[in-house]
N, C-alpha and C. Protein backbone atom coordinates (compact mmCIF):
# COMPACT_ATOMS: atom_id res chain seq x y z
N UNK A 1 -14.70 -17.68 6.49
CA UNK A 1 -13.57 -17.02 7.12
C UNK A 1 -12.77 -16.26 6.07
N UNK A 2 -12.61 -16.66 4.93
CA UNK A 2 -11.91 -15.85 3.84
C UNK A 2 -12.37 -15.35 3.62
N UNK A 3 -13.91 -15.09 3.03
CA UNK A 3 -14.45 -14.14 2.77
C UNK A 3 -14.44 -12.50 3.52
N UNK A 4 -14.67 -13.01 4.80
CA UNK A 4 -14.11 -12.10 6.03
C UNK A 4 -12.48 -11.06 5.81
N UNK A 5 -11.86 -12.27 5.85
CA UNK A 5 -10.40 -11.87 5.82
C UNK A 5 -10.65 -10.63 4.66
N UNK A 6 -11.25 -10.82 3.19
CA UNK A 6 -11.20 -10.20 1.88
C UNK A 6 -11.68 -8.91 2.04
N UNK A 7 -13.27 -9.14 2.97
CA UNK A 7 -14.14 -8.09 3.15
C UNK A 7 -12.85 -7.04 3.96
N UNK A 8 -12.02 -7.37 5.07
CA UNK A 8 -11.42 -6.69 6.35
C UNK A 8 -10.43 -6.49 5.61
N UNK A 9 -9.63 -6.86 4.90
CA UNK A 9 -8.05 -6.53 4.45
C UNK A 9 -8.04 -6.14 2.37
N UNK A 10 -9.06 -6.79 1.88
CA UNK A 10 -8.94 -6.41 0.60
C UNK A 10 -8.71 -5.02 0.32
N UNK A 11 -9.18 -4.26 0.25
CA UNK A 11 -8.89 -3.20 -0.20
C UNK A 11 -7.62 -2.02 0.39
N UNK A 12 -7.37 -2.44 1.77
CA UNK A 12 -5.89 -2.46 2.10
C UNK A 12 -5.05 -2.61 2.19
N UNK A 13 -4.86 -3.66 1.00
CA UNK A 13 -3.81 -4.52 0.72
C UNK A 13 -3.90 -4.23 -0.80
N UNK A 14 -5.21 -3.91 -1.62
CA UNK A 14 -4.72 -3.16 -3.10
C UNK A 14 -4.08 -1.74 -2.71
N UNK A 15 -4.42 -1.02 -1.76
CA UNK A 15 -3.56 0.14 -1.79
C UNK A 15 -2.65 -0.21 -1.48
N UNK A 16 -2.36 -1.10 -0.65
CA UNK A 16 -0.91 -1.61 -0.30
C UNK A 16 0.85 -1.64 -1.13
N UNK A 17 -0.25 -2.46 -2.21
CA UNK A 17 0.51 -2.94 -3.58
C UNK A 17 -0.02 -2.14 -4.86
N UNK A 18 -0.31 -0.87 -4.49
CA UNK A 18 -0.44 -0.03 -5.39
C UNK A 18 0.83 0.90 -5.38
N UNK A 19 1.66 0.95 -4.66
CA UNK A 19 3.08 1.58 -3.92
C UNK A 19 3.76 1.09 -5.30
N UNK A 20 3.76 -0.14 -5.69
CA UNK A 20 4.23 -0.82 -7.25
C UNK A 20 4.10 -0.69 -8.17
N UNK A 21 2.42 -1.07 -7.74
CA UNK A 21 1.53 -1.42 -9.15
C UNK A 21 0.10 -0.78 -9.34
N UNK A 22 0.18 -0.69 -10.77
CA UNK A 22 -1.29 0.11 -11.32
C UNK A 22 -2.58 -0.41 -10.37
N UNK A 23 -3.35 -0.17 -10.53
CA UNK A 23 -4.82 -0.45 -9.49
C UNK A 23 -4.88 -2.04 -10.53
N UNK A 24 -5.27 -2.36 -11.38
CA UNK A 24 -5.72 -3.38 -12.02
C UNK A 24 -4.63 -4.47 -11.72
N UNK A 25 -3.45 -4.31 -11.45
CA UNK A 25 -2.54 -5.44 -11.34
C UNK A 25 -2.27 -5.25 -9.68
N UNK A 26 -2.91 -4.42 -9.03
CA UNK A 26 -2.75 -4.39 -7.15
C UNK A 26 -4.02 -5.59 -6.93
N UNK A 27 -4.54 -5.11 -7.70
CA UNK A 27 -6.14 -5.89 -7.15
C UNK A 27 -5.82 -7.44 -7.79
N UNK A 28 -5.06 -7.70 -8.69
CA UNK A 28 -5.07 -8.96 -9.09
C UNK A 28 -3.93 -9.62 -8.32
N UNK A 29 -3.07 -8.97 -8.05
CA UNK A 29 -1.90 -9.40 -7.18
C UNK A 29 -2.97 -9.83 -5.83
N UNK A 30 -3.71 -8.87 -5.21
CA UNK A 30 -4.37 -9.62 -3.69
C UNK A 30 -5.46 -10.72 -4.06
N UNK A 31 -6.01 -10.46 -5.06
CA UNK A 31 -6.83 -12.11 -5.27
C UNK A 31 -6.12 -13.27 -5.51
N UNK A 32 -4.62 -13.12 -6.24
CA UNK A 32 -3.58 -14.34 -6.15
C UNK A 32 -3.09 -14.53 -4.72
N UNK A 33 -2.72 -13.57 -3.76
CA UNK A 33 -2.89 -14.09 -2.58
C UNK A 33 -3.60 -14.57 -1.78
N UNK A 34 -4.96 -14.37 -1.81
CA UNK A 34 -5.97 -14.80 -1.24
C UNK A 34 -6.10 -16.22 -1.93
N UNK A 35 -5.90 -16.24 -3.03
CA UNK A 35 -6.05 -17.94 -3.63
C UNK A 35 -5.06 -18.63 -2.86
N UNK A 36 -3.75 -17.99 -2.86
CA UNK A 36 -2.50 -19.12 -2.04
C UNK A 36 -2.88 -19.67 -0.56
N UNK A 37 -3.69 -18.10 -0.23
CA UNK A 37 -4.12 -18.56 1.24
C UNK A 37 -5.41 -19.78 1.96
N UNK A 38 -6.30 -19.88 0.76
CA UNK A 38 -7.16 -20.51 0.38
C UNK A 38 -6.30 -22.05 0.51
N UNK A 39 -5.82 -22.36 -0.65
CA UNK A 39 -4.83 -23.57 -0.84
C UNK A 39 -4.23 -23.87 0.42
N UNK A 40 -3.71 -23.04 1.07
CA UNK A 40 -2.81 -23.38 2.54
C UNK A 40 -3.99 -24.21 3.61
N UNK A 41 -3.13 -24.93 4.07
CA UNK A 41 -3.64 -25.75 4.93
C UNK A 41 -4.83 -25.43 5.76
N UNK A 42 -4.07 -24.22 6.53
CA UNK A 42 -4.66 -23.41 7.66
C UNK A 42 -4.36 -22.06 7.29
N UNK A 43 -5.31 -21.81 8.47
CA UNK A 43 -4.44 -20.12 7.97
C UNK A 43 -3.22 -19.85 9.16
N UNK A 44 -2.43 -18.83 8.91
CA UNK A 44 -1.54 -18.11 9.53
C UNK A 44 -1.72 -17.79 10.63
N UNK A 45 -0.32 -18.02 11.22
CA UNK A 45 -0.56 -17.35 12.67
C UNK A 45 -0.77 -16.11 13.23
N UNK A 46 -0.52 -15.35 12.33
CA UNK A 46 -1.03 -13.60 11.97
C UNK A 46 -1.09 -13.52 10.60
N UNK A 47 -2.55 -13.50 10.42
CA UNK A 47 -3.20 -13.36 9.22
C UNK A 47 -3.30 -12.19 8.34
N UNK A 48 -2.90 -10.36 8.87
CA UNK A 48 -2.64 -9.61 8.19
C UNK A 48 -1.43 -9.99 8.13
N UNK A 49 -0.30 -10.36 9.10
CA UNK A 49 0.75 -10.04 8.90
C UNK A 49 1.41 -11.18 7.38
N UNK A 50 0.45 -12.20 7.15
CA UNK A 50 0.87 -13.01 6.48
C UNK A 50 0.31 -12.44 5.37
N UNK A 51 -0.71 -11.70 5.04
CA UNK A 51 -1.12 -10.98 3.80
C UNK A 51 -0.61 -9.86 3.45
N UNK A 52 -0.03 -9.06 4.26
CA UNK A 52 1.05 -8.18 3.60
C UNK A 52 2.58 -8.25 2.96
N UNK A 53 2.50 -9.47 4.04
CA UNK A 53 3.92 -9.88 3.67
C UNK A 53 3.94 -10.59 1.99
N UNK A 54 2.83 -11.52 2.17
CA UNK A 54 2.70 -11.80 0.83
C UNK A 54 2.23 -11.15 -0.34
N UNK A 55 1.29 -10.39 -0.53
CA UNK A 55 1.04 -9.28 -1.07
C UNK A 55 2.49 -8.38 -1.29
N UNK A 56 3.32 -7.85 -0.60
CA UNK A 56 4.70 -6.98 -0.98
C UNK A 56 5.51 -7.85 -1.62
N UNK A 57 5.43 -9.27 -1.48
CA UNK A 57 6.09 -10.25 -2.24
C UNK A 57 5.84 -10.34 -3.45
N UNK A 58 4.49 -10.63 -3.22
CA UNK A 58 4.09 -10.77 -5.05
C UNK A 58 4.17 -9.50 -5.94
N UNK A 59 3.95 -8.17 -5.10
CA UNK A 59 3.69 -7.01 -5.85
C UNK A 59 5.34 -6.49 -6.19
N UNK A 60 6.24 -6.96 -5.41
CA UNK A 60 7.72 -6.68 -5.73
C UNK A 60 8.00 -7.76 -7.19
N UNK A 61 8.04 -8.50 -7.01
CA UNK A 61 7.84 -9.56 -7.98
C UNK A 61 7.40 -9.60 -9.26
N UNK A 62 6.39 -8.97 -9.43
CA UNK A 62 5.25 -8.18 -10.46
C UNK A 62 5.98 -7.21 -10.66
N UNK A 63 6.37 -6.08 -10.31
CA UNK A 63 7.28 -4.92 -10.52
C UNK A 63 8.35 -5.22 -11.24
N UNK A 64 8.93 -6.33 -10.94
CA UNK A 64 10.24 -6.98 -11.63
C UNK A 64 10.09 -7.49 -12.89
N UNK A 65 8.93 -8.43 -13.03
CA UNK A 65 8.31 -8.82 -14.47
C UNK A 65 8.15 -7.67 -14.74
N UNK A 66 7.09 -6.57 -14.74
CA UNK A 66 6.61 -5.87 -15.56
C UNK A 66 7.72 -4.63 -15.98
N UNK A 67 8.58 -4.28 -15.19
CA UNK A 67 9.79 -3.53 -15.54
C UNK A 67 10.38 -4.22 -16.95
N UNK A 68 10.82 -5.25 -16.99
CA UNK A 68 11.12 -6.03 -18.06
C UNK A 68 10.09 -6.02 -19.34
N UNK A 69 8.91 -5.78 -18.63
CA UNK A 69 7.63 -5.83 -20.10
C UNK A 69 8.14 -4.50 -20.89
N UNK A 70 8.21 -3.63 -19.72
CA UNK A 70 7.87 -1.92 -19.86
C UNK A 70 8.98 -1.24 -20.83
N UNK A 71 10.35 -2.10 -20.65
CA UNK A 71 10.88 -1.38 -21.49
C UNK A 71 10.81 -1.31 -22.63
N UNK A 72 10.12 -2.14 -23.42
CA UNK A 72 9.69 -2.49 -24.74
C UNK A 72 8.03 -2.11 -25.03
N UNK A 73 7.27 -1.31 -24.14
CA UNK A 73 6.34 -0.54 -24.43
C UNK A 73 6.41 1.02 -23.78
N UNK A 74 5.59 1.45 -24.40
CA UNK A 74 5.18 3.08 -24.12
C UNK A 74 4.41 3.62 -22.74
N UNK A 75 5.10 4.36 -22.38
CA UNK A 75 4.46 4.27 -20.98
C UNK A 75 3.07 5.48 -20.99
N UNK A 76 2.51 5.10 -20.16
CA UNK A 76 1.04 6.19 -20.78
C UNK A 76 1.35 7.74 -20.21
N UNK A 77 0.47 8.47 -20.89
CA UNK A 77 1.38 10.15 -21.20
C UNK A 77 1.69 10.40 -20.04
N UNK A 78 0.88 10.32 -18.78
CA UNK A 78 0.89 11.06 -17.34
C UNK A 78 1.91 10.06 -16.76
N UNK A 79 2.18 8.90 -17.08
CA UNK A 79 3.14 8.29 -16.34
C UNK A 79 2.85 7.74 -15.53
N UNK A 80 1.49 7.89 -14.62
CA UNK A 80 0.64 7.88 -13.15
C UNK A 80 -0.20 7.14 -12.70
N UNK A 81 -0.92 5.90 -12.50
CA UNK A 81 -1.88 5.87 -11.98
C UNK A 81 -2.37 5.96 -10.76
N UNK A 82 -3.76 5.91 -10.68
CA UNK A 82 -3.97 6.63 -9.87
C UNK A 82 -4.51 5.52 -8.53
N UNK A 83 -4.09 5.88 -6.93
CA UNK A 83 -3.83 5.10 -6.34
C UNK A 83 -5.20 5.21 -5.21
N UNK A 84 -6.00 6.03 -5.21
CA UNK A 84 -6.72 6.50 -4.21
C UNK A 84 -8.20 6.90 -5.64
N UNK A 85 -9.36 6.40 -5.25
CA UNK A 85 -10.62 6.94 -5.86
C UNK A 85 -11.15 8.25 -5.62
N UNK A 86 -11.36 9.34 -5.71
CA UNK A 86 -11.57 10.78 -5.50
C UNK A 86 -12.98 10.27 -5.21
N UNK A 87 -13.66 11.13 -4.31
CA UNK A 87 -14.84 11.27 -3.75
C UNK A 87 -15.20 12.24 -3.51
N UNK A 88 -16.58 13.16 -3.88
CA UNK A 88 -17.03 14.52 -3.67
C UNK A 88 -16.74 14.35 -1.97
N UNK A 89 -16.83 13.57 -1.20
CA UNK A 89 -16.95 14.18 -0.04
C UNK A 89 -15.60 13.83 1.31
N UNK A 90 -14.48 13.66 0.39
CA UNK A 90 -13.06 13.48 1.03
C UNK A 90 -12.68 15.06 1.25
N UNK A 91 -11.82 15.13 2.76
CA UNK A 91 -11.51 16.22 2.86
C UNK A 91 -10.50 16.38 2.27
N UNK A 92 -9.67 15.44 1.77
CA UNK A 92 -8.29 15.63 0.99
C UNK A 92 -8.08 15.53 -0.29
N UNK A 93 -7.53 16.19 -1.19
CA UNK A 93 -7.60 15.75 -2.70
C UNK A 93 -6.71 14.88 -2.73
N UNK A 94 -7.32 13.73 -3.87
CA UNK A 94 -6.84 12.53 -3.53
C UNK A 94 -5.54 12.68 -4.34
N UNK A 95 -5.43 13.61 -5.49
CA UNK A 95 -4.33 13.81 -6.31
C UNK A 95 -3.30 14.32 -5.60
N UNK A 96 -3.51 14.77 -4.64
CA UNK A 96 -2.34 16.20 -3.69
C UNK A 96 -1.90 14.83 -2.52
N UNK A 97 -2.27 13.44 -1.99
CA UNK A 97 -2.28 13.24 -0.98
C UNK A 97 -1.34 11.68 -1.61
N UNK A 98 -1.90 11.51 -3.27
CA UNK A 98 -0.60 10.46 -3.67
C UNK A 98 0.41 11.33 -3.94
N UNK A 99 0.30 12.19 -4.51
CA UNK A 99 1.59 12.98 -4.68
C UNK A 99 2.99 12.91 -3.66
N UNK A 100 1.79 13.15 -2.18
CA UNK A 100 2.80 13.88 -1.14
C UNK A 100 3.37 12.05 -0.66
N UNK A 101 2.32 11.09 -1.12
CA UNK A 101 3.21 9.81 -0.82
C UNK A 101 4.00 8.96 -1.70
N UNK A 102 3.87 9.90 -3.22
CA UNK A 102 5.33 9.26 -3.54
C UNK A 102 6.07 10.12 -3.82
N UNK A 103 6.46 11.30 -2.99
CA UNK A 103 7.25 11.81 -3.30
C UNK A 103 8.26 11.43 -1.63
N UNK A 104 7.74 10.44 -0.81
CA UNK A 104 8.39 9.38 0.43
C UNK A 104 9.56 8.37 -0.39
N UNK A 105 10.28 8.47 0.33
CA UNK A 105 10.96 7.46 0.13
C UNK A 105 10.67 6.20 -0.02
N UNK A 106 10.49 5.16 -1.12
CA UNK A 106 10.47 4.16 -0.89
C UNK A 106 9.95 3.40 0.84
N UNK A 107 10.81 3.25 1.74
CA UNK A 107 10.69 2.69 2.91
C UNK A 107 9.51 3.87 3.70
N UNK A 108 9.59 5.08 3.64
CA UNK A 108 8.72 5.27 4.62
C UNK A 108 7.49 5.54 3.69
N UNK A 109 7.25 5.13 2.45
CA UNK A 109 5.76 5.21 2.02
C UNK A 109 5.33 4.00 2.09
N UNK A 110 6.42 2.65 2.31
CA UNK A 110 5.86 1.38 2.75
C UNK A 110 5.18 1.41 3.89
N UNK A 111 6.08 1.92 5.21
CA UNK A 111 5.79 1.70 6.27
C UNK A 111 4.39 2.48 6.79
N UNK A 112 4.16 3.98 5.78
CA UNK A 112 2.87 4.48 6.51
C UNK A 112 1.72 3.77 5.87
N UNK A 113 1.93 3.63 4.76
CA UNK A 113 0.69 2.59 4.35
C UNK A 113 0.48 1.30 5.09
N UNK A 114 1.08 0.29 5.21
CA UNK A 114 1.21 -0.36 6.05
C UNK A 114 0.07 -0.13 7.36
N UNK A 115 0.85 0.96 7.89
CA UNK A 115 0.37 1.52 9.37
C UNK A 115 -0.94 2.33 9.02
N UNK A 116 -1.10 3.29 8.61
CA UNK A 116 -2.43 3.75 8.44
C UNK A 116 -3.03 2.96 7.63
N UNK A 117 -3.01 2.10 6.64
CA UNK A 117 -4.10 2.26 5.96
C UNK A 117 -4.01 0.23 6.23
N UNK A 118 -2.75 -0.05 6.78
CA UNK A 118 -3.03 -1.11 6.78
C UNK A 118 -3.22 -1.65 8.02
N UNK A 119 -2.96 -0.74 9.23
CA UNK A 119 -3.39 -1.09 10.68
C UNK A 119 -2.70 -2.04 11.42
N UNK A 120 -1.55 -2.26 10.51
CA UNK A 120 -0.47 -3.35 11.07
C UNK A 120 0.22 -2.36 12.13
N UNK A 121 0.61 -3.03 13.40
CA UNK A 121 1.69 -2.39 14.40
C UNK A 121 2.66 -2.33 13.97
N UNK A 122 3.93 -1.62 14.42
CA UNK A 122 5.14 -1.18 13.93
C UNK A 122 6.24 -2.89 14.08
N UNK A 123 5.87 -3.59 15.07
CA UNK A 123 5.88 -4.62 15.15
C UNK A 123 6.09 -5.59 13.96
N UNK A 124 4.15 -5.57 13.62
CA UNK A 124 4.58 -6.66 12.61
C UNK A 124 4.75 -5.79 11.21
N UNK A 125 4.46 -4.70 11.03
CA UNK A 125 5.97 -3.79 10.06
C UNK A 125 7.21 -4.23 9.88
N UNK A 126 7.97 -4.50 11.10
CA UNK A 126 9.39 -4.75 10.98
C UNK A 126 9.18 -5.88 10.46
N UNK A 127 8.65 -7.22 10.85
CA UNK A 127 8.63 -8.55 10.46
C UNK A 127 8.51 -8.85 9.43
N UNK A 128 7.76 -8.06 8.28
CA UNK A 128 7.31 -7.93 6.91
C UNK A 128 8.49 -7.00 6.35
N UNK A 129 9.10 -6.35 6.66
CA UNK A 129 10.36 -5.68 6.05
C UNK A 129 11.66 -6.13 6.38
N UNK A 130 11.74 -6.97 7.34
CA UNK A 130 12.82 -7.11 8.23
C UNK A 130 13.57 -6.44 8.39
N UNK A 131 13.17 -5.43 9.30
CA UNK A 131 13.88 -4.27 9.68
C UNK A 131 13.82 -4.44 11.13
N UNK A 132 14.88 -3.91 11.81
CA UNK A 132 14.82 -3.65 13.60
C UNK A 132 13.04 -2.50 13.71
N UNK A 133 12.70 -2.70 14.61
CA UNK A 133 11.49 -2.01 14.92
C UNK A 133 11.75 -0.36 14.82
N UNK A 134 13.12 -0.45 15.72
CA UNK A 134 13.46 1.03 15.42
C UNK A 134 13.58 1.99 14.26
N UNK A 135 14.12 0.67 13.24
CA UNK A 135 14.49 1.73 12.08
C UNK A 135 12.97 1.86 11.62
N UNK A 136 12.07 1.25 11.66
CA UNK A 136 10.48 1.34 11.18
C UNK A 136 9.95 2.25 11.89
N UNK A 137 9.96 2.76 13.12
CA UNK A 137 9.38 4.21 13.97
C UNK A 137 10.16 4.98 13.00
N UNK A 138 11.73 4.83 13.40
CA UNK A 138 12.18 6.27 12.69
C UNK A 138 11.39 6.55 11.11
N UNK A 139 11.41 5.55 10.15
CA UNK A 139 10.91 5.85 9.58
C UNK A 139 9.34 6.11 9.03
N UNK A 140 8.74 5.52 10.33
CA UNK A 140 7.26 6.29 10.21
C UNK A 140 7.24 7.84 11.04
N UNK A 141 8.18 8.25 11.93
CA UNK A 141 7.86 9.78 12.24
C UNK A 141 8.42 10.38 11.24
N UNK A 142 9.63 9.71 10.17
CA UNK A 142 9.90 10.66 9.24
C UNK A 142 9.14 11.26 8.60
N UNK A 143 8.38 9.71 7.97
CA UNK A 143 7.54 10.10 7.26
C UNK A 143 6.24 11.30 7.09
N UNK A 144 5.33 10.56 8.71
CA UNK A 144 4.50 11.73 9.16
C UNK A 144 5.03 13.13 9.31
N UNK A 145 5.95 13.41 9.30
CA UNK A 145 6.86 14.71 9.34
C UNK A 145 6.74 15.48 8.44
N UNK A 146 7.02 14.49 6.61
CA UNK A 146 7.19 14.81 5.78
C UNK A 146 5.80 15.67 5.03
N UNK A 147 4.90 14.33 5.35
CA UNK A 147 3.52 14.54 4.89
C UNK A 147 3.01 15.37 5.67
N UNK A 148 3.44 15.58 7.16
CA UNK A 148 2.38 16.97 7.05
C UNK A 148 3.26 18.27 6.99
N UNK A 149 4.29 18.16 6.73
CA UNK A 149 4.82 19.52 5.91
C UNK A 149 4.24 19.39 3.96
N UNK A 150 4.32 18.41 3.51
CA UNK A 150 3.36 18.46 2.25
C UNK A 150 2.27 18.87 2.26
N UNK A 151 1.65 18.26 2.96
CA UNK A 151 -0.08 18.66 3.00
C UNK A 151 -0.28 19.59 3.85
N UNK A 152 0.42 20.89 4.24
CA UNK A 152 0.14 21.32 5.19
C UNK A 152 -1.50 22.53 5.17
N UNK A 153 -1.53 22.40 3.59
CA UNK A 153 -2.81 23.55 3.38
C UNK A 153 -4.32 22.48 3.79
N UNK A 154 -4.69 23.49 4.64
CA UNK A 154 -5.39 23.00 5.36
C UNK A 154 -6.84 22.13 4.70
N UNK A 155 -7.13 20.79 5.72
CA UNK A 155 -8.52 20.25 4.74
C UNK A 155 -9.87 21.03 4.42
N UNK A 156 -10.49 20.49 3.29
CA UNK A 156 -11.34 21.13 2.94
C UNK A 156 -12.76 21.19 4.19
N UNK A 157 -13.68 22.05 4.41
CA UNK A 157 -14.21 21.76 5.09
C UNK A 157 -15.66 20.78 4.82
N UNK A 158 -15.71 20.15 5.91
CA UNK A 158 -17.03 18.95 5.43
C UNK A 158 -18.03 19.37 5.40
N UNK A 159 -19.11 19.10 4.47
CA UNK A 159 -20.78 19.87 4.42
C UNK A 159 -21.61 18.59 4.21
N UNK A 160 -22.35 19.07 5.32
CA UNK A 160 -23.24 17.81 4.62
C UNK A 160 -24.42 18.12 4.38
C-alpha cells in the first residue's frame, strides 16, 4: 500500500515542496514523510490530504533551518533551482513555466500546484492551508489568470 501511495503521489509532492526547496532536499523531505507515514499506526483518513499537509510542514520547516544555514553560505550564481525536468518533447519550456510560477504569489503558487499537479480539490486545499474555501478559488482563478497572461505565447507544436 505505501509503495502505491509513493508510486501515485511521490513525485507530486517533490514538486510540491519544491515551491521551498531545491529538488534534492524536496525529494528528501517526501521520503521523511513517507517514513512518518509508515511508522503511523494506520494510514489517514485522506491520504493525499495527509501527505501534503505534511510534506508543506516539513518543507516550511526545512526552509526555516536552511534560511538560517544560508546566511552564512554563498548562494549559487543563478540563485535558481530548477523545479520541473525539461524534456525534448514538452510543449512548454520548462524554464518559462517556473518562471511564470514564481513570479505567483506565495499562496496562489501553493494552491495551483496543489490543484494541478497535486489533484487535491479546492476542498482539501483549504484544509491543508486553513483557509475558507473561498479565499482558495479566489486564489486559484487568480492565479490561472496570471499564468495564462504569462504564458500567453503560444505552445510549441507536438511532432512525433
Amino acid at each position: 500500500m505505501l509503495g502505491r501511495w509513493f508510486d501515485e503521489y511521490g513525485s507530486r509532492l517533490a514538486l510540491y515542496a519544491r515551491q521551498w526547496l531545491p529538488a534534492g532536499a524536496a525529494e528528501d523531505t517526501v521520503q521523511e514523510v513517507f517514513i512518518r507515514l509508515l511508522r503511523q499506526g494506520g494510514p489517514p483518513q485522506s491520504v493525499s490530504g495527509w501527505l501534503f499537509r505534511s510534506v508543506r510542514n516539513a518543507a516550511m520547516s526545512e526552509l526555516r533551518s536552511s534560511r538560517r544555514r544560508r546566511r552564512h553560505e554563498q548562494r549559487r550564481a543563478d540563485g535558481r533551482s530548477e523545479w520541473f525536468e525539461p524534456r525534448s518533447q514538452d510543449l512548454i519550456d520548462a524554464a518559462a513555466a517556473q518562471a511564470a510560477l514564481e513570479s505567483l504569489a506565495r499562496p496562489q503558487r501553493e494552491v495551483i500546484v496543489m490543484r494541478i499537479w497535486g489533484g487535491l480539490t479546492l476542498q482539501e486545499i483549504a484544509e491543508i492551508v486553513g483557509s475558507p474555501i473561498s479565499t482558495v478559488f479566489s486564489r486559484y482563478r487568480a492565479a490561472l489568470a496570471a499564468l495564462r497572461e504569462r504564458m500567453a505565447a503560444p505552445c510549441k507544436a507536438k511532432t512525433n
